[in-house]
Protein backbone atom coordinates (compact mmCIF):
# COMPACT_ATOMS: atom_id res chain seq x y z
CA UNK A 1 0.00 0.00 0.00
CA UNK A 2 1.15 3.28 -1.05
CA UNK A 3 2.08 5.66 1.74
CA UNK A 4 0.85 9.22 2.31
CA UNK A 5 3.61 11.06 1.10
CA UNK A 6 3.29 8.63 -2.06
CA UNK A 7 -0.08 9.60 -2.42
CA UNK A 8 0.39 13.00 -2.50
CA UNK A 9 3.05 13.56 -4.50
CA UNK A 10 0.83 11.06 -6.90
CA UNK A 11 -2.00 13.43 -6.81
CA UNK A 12 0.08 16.26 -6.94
CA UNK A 13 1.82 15.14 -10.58
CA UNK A 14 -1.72 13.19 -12.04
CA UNK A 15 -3.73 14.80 -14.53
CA UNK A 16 -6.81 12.91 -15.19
CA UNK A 17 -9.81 14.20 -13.59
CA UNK A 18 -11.52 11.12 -12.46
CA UNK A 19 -7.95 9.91 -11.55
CA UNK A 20 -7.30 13.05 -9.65
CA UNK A 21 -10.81 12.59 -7.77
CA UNK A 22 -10.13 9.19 -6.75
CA UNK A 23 -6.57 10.03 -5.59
CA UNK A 24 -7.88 12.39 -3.59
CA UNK A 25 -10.89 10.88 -1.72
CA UNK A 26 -8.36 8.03 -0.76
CA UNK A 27 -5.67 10.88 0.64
CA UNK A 28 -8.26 12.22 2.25
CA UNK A 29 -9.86 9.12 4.26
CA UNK A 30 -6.14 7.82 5.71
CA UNK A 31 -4.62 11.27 6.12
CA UNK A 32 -4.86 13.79 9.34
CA UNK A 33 -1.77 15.81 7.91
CA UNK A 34 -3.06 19.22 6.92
CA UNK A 35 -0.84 19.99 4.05
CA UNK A 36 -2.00 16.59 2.23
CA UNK A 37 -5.68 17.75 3.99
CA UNK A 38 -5.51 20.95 2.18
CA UNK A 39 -4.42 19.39 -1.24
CA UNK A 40 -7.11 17.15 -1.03
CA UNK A 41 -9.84 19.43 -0.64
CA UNK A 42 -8.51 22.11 -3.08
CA UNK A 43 -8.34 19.02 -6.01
CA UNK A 44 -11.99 18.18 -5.00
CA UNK A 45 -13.31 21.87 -4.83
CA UNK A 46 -12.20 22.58 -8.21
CA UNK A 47 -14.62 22.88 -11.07
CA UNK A 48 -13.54 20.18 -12.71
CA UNK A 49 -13.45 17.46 -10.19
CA UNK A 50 -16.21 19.07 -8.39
CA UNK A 51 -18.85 18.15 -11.14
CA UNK A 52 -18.04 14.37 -11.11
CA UNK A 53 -19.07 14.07 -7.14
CA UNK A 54 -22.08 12.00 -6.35
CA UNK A 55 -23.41 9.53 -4.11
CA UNK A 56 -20.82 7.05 -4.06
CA UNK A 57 -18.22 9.74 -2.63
CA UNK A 58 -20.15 11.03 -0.34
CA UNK A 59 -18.93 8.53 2.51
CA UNK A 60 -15.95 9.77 2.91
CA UNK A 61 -16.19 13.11 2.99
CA UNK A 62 -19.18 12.31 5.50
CA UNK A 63 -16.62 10.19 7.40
CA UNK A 64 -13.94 13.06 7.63
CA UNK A 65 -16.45 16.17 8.58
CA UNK A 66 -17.99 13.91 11.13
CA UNK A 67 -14.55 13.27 12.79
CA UNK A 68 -13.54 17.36 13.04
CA UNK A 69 -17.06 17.62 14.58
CA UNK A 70 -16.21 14.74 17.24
CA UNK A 71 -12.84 16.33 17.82
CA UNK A 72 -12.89 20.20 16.63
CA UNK A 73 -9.64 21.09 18.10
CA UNK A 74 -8.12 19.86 14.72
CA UNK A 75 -10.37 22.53 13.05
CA UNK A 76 -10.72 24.98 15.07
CA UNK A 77 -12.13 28.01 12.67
CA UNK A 78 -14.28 25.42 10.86
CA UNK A 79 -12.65 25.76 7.47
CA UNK A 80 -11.80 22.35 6.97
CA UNK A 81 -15.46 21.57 7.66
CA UNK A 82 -16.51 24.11 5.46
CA UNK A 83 -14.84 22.76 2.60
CA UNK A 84 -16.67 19.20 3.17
CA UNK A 85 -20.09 20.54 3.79
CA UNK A 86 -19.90 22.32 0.84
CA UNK A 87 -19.03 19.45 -1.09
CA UNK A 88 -21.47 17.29 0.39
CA UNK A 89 -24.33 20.41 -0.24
CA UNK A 90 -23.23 19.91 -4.19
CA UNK A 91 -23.57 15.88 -3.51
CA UNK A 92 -27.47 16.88 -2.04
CA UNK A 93 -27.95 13.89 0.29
CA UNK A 94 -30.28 14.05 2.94
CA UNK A 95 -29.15 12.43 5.13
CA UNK A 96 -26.55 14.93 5.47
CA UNK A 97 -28.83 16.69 7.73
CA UNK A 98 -27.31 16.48 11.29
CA UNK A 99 -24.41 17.64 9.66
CA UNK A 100 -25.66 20.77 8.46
CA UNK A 101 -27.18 21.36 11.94
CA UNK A 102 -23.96 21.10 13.66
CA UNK A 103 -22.73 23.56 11.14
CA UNK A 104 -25.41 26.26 12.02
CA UNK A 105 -24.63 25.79 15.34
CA UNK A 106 -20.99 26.14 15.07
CA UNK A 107 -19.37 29.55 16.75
CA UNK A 108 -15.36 30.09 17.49
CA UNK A 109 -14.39 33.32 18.86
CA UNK A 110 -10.40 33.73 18.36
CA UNK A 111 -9.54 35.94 20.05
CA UNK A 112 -13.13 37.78 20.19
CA UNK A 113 -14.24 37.95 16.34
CA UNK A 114 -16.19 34.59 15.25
CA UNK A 115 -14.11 32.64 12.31
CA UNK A 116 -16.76 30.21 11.69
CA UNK A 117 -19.34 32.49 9.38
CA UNK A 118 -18.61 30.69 6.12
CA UNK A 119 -19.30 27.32 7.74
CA UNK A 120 -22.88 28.45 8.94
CA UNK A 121 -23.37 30.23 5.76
CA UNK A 122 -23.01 27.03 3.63
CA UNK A 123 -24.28 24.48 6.51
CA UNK A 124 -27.48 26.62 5.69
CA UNK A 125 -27.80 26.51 2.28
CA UNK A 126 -27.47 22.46 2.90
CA UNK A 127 -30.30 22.69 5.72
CA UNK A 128 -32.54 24.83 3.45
CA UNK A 129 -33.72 22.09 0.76
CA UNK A 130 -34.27 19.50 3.53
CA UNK A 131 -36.21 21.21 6.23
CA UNK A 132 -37.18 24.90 5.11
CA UNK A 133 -38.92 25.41 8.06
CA UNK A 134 -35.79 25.00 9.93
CA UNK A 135 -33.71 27.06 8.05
CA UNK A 136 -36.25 29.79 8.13
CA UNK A 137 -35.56 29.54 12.24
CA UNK A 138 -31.53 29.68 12.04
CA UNK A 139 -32.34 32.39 9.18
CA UNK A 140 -33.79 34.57 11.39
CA UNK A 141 -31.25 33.80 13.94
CA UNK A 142 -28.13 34.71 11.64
CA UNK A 143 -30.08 37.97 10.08
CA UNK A 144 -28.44 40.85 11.71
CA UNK A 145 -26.85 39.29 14.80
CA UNK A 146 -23.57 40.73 15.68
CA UNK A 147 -21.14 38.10 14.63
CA UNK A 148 -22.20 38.87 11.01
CA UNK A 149 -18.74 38.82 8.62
CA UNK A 150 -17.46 42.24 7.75
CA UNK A 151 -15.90 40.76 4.62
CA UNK A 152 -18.74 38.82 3.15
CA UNK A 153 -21.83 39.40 5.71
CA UNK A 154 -22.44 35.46 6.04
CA UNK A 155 -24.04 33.79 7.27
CA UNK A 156 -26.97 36.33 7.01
CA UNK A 157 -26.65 36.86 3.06
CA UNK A 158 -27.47 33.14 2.73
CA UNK A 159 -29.75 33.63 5.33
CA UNK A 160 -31.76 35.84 3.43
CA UNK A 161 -31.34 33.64 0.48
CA UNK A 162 -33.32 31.43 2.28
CA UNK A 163 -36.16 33.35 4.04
CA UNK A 164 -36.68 34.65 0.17
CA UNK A 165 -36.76 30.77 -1.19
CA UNK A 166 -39.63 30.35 1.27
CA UNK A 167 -41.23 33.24 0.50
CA UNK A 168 -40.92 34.42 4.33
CA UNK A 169 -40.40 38.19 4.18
CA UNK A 170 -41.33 39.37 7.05
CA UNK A 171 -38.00 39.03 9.31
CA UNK A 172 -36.36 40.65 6.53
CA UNK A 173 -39.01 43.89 6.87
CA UNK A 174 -38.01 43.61 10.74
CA UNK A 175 -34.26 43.30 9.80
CA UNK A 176 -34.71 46.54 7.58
CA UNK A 177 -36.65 48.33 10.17
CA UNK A 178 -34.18 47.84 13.61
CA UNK A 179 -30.60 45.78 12.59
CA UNK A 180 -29.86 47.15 8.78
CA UNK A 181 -29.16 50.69 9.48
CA UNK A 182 -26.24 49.34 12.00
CA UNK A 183 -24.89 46.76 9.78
CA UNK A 184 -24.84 49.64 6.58
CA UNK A 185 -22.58 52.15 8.99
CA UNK A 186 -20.46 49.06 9.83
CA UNK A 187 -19.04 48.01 6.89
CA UNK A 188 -21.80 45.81 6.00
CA UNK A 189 -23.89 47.39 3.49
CA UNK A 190 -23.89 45.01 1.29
CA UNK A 191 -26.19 42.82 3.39
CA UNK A 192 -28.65 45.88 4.01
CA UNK A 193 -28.76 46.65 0.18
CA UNK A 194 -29.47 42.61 -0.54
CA UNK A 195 -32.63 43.12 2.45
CA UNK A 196 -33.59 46.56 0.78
CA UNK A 197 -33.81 44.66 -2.93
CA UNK A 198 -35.27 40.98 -1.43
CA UNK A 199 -38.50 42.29 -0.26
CA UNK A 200 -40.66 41.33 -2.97
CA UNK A 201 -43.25 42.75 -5.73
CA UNK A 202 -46.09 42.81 -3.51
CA UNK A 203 -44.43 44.94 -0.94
CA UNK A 204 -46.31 47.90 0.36
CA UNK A 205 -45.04 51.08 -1.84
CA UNK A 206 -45.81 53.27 0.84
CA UNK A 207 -43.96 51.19 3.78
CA UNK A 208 -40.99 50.92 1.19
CA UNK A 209 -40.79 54.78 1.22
CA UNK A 210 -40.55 55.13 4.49
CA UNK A 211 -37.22 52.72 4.28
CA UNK A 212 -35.80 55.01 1.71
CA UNK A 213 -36.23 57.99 3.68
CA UNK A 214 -34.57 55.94 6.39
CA UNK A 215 -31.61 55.01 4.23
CA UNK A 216 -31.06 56.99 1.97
CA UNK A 217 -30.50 59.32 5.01
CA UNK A 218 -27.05 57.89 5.69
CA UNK A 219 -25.82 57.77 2.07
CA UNK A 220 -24.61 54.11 2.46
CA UNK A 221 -23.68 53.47 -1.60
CA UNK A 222 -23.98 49.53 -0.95
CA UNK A 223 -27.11 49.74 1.13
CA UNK A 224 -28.62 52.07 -1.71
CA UNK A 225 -28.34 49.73 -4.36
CA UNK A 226 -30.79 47.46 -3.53
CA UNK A 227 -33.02 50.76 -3.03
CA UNK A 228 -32.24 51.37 -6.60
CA UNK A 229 -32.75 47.57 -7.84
CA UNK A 230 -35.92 47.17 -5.73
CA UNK A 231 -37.80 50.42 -7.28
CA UNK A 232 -36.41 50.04 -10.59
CA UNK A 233 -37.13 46.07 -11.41
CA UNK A 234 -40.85 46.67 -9.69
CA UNK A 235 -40.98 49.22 -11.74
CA UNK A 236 -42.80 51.09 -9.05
CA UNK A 237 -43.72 54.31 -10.89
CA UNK A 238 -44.69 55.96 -7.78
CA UNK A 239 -41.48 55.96 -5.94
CA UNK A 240 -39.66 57.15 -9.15
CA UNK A 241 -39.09 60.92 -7.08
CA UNK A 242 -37.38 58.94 -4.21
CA UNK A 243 -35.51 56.86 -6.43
CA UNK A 244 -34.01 60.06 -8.49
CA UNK A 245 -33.75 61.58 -4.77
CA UNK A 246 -31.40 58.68 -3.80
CA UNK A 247 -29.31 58.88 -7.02
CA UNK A 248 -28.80 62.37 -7.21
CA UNK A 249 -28.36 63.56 -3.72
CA UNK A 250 -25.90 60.65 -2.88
CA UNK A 251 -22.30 61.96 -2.32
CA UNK A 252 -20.87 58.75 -3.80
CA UNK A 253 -20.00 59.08 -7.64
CA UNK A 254 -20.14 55.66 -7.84
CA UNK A 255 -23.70 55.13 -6.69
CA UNK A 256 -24.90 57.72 -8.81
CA UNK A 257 -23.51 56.52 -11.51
CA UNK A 258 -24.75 52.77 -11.24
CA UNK A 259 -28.30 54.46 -10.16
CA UNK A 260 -28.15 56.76 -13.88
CA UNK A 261 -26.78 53.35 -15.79
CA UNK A 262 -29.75 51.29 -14.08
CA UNK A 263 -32.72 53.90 -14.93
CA UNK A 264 -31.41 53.68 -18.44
CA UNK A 265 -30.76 50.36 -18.65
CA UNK A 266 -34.23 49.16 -17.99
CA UNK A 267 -36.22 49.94 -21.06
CA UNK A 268 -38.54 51.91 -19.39
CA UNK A 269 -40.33 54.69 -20.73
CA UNK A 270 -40.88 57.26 -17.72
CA UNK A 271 -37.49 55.92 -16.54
CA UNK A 272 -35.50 56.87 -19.72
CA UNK A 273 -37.53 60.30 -20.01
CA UNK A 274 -37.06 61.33 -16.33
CA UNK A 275 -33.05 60.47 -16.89
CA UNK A 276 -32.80 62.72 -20.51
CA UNK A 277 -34.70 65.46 -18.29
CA UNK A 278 -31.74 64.93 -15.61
CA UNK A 279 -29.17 65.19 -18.34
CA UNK A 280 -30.11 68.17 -19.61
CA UNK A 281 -29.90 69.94 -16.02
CA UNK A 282 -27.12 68.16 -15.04
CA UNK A 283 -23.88 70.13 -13.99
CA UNK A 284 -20.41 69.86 -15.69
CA UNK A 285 -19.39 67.52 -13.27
CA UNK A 286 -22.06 64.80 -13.79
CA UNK A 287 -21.84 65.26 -17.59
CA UNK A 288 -19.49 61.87 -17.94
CA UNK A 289 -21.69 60.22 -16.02
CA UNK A 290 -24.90 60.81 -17.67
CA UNK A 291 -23.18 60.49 -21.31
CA UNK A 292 -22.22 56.98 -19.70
CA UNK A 293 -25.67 56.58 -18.90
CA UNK A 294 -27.00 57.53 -22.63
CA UNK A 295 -24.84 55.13 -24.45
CA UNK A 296 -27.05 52.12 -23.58
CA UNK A 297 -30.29 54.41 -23.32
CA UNK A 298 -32.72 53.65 -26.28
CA UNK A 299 -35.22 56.60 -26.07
CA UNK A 300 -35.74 58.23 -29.27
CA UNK A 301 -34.12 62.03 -27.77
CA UNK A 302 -31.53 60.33 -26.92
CA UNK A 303 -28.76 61.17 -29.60
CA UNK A 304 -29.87 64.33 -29.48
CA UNK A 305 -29.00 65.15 -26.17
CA UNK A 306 -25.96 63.03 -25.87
CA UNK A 307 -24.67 65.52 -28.47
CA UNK A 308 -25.40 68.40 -26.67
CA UNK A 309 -23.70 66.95 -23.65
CA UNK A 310 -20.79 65.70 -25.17
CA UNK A 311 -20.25 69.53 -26.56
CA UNK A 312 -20.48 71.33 -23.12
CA UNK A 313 -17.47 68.48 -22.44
CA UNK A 314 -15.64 71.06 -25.07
């Protein structure tokens, strides 16, 4: 029998994709080293190798996630378990259940921040298809609680992911109402603006513009793009003030400009004519961006006033 080091260096020089699976679901069942570990999972994550996974794999990978769960001091910031889980969520077995709840359950403070965001993110997204109504609970645990990643915002992105899939909008509207403002002036906007876009077409217009006013007081450019998105795929004519409100009165360039590209981009009428009627007021400083807005506008004025724009630019 080969040894580890064999193994690896094996896997490390083979080619074949099937071969390279194989290879590494073997590695992976004998070895606790975390350099061969970390090969393993890297061969088996990649799109290639990924794609051939099913059933009859499935044990192994089980095998090894259980054992960090029985003895998590060998993976202490969950990654390792992340990377199975997330194989075994592309596998979709459900017996994989108890798994996924030990992942949604799984916190490690080192030294105070929580590392383990990613694993309850994608122990979620196993739980989801299996018991909705149970991932609808953790959901609306993970939604704004303070452990929320700065750099991603998981678990609660895939937590709204889910609450959406079940059509359960509500702790979303709560989310918006008390937690979002906090996570927008803390780095994590882009969780608010997901909320802001996720709460559906039927959506009271009139509660929705009370959450504009409430945002697009603190000019958060992440948080106000899923103002923008929301208003403009609804096509909800009668926040069209608010939504020019929020793109023009923003201090970010950026937002504005993704707000101007949006309104023209989506083949709307009173969108395109309330954008030419901002173009021709606009000051010298917004010209590029509204010219950059008029190249993929289709209104019939538009070449018209491009033109004129592009010669104040003179």
């Amino acid at each position: 029998m080969p040894t580890q080091t064999e193994l690896y260096n094996a896997l490390k020089a083979e080619t074949g994709i099937e071969a390279r699976r194989d290879m590494a679901l073997h590695l992976l069942a004998r070895t606790n080293s975390r350099q061969y570990l970390d090969e393993c999972l890297r061969v088996l994550k990649s799109p290639a190798v990924v794609g051939t996974l099913d059933e009859s794999h499935r044990p192994v990978l089980r095998d090894k996630c259980s054992g960090f769960y029985n003895d998590s001091k060998r993976d202490k910031a969950g990654i390792l378990r992340e990377s199975l889980t997330r194989l075994l969520v592309h596998i979709e077995h459900a017996d994989d259940i108890d798994l996924y709840q030990l992942g949604v359950e799984t916190y490690y403070l080192q030294p105070v921040d929580d590392v383990a965001q990613n694993l309850r993110a994608v122990a979620l997204a196993g739980l989801a298809p299996i018991d909705p109504a149970l991932a609808c609970l953790y959901a609306v645990r993970f939604l704004g609680e303070p452990f929320t990643s700065v750099f991603n915002c998981e678990p609660a992105m895939t937590a709204i992911d889910a609450l959406v899939a079940s059509n359960q909008r509500l702790p979303i509207y709560q989310f918006l109402l008390y937690s979002g403002e906090g996570m927008a002036r803390t780095g994590r906007g882009e969780l608010t603006g997901k909320a802001l876009e996720s709460l559906g077409e039927d959506f009271p217009p009139r509660l929705y513009e009370q959450l504009i006013e409430k945002y697009r007081a603190i000019d958060q450019p992440t948080a106000s793009m899923g103002i923008i998105n929301w208003v403009i795929d609804r096509r909800a004519e009668e926040l069209y003030d608010r939504l020019e409100s929020v793109i023009m009165t923003s201090t970010d360039v950026d937002l504005r400009r993704y707000g101007l590209v949006m309104m023209a981009a989506a083949r709307d009428d009173e969108l395109s004519e309330r954008l030419l009627r901002l173009a021709r007021l606009a000051s010298r400083e917004n010209l590029p961006l509204f010219i950059e807005a008029l190249d993929v506008c289709q209104h019939p004025a538009r070449d018209d006033v491009l033109a004129r724009m592009q010669r104040r630019l003179l």
